[in-house]
Protein backbone atom coordinates (compact mmCIF):
# COMPACT_ATOMS: atom_id res chain seq x y z
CA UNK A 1 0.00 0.00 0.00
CA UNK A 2 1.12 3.42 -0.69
CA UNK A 3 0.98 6.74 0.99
CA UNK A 4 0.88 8.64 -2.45
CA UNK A 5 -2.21 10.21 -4.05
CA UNK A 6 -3.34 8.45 -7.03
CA UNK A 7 -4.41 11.07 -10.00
CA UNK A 8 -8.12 10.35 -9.39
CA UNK A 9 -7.71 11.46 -5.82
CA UNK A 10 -6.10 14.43 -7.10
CA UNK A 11 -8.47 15.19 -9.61
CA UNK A 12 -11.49 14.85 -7.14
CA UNK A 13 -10.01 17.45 -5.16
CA UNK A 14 -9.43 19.96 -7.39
CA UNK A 15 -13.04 18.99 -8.77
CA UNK A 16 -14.22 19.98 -5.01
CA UNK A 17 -11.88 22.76 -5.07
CA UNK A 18 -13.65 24.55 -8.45
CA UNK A 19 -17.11 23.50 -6.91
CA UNK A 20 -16.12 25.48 -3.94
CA UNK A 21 -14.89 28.84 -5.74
CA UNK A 22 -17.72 28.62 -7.81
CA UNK A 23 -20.33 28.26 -4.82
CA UNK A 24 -17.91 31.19 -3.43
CA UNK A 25 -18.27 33.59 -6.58
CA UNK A 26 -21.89 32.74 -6.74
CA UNK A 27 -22.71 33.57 -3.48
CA UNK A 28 -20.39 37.01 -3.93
CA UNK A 29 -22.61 38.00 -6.75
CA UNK A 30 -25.94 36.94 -5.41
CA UNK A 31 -24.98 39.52 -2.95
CA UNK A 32 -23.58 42.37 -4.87
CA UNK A 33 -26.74 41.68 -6.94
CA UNK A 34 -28.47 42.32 -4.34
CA UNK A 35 -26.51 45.72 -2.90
CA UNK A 36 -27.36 47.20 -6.48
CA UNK A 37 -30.56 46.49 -6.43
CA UNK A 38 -31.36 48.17 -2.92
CA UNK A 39 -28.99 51.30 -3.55
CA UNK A 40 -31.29 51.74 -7.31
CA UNK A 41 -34.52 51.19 -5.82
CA UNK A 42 -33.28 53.68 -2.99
CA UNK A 43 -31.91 56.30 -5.65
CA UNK A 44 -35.41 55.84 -7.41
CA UNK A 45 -37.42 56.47 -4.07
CA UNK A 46 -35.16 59.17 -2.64
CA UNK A 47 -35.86 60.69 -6.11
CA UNK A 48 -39.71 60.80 -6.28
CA UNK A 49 -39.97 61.64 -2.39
CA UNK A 50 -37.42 64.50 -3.51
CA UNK A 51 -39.67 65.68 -5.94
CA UNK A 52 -42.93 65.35 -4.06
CA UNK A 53 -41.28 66.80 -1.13
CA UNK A 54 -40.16 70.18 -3.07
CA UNK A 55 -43.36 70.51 -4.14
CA UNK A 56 -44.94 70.28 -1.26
CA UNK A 57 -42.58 72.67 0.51
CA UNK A 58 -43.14 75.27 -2.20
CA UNK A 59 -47.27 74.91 -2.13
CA UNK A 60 -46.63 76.09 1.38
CA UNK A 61 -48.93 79.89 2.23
CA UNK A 62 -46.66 80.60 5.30
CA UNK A 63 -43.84 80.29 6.88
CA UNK A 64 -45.33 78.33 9.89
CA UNK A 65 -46.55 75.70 7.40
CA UNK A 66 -43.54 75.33 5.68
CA UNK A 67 -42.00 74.48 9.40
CA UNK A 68 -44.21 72.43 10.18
CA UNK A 69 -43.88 70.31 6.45
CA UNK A 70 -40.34 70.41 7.26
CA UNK A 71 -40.89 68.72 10.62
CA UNK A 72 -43.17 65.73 9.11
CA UNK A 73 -40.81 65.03 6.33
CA UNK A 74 -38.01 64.54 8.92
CA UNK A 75 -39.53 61.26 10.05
CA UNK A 76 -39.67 59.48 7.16
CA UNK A 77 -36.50 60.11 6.07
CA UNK A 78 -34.84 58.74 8.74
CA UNK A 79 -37.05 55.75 8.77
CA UNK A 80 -35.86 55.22 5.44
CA UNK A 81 -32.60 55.48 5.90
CA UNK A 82 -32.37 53.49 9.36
CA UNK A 83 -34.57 50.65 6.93
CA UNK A 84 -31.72 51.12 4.23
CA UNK A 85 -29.01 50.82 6.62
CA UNK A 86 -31.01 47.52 8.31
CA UNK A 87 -31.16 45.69 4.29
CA UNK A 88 -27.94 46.29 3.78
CA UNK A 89 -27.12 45.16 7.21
CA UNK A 90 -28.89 41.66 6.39
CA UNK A 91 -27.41 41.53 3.39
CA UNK A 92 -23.85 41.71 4.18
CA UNK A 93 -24.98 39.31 7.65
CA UNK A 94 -26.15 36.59 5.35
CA UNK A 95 -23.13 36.85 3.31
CA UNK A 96 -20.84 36.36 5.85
CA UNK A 97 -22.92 33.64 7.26
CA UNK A 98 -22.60 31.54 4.07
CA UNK A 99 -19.29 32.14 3.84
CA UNK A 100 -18.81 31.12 7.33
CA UNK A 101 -20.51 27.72 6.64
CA UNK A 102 -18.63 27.42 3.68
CA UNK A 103 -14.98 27.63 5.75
CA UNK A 104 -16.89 25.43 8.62
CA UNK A 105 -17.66 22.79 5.55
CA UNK A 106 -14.23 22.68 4.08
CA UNK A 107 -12.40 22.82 7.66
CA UNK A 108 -15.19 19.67 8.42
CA UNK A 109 -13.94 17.63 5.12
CA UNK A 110 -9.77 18.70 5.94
CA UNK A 111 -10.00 17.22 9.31
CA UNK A 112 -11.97 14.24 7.93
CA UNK A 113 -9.16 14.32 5.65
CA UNK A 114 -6.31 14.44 7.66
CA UNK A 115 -8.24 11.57 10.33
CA UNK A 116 -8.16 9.12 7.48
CA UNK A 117 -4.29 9.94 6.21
CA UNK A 118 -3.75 9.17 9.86
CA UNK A 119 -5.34 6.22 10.26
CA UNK A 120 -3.41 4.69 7.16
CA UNK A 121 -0.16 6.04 8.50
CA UNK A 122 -0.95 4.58 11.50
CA UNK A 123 -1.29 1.25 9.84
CA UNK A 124 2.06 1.25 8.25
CA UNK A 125 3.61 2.97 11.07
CA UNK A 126 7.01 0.94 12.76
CA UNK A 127 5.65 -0.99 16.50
CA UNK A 128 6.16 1.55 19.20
CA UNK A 129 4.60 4.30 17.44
CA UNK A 130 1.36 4.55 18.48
CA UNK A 131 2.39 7.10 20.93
CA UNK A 132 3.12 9.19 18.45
CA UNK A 133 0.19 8.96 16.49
CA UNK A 134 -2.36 9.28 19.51
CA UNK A 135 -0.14 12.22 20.32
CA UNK A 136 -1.16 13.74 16.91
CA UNK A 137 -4.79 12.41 17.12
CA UNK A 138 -5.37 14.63 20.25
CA UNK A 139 -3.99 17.69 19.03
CA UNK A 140 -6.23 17.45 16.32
CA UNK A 141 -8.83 17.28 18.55
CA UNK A 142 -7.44 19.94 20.45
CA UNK A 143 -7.51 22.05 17.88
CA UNK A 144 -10.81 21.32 16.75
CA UNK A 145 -12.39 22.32 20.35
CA UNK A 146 -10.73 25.42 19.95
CA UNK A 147 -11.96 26.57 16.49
CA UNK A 148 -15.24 25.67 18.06
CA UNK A 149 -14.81 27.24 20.87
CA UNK A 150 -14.09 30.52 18.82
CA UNK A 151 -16.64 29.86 16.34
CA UNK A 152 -19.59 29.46 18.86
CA UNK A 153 -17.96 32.93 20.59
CA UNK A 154 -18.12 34.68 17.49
CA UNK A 155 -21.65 33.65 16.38
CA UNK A 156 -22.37 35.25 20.08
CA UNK A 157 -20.68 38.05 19.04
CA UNK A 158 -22.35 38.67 16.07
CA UNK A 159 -26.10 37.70 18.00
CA UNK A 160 -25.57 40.93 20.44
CA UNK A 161 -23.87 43.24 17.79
CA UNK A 162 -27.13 42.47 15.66
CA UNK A 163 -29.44 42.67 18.55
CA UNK A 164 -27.55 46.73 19.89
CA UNK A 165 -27.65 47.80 16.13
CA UNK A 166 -31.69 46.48 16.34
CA UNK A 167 -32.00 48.69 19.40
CA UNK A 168 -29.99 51.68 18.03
CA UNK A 169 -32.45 52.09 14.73
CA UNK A 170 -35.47 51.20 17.25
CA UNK A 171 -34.19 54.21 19.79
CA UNK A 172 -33.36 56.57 16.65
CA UNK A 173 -36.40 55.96 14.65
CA UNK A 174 -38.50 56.44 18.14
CA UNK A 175 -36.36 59.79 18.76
CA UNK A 176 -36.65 61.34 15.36
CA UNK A 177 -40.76 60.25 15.82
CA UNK A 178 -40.91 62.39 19.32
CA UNK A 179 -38.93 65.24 18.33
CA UNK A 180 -41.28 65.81 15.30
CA UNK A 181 -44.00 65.11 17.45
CA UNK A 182 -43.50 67.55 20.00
CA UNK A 183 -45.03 70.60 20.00
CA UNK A 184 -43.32 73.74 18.13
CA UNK A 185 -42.42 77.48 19.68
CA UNK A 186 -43.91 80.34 18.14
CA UNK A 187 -41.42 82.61 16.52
């Protein structure tokens, strides 16, 4: 028995390699695809609210109704921009997310990988070196609880830093809402 690859075994994995870039590059588009498509239906809609909000400003009589028009169309540009902010938000999230299953699949199949080459060398390995091997095997594992470890720390991460920016566009949006609310000062 040999250690060597054989040229099937090396042309599977580059075959899984090319899948793998592809799925990569698809995903990469799918989301810049995306990212164009919210930035030119937000053009378009900043546009017409442009529009309909200059002519709305110069229908105004008075200079009290023009303040107050100015104060209502405060709102809802902020909610639009806090609701811009939260697609592309999302968008860049799930990304990263199937990216980050991506790496956890190909980090799943090299340690599979490297398991198996060991278990062959292992095999074929001179008496007396087991030692060696289960010295191997558990740094593997080792390393594996770590990358977990960080993995399952970063997901956290990114729960909370999802769930403050949440909060953030809830307390800004509500802020914006009250201020235009509240009652104006006579001049």
């Amino acid at each position: 028995m040999t250690n060597f690859a054989t040229p099937e075994q090396f042309a599977a994995a580059n075959k899984a390699n090319i899948e793998n870039l592809l799925t990569l590059a698809n995903s990469a588009f799918a989301s810049a695809e995306r990212l164009a498509a919210l930035n030119l239906n937000t053009a378009r809609s900043i546009l017409e609210d442009g529009v309909a909000n200059t002519k709305a400003m110069l229908a105004a009589k008075d200079v009290q109704e023009l303040l107050n028009l100015q104060a209502s169309l405060a709102q809802p540009i902020v909610e639009k921009a806090v609701a811009y902010a939260r697609s592309v938000y999302e968008i860049t999230s799930q990304s990263q997310e199937e990216l980050s299953k991506m790496f956890e699949a190909q980090v799943a199949e090299l340690n599979k990988g490297v398991a198996t080459a060991l278990d062959k060398a292992a095999k074929s390995a001179p008496a007396g070196s087991d030692v060696a091997v289960a010295a191997v095997k558990s740094a593997i594992a080792a390393a594996n609880s770590a990358y977990d470890s960080m993995s399952k720390a970063a997901k956290q991460v990114a729960e909370i830093a999802e769930a403050n920016v949440a909060a953030a566009t809830n307390a800004t949006v509500k802020a914006v809402s009250t201020a235009s609310k509240a009652p104006k000062k006579a001049a």
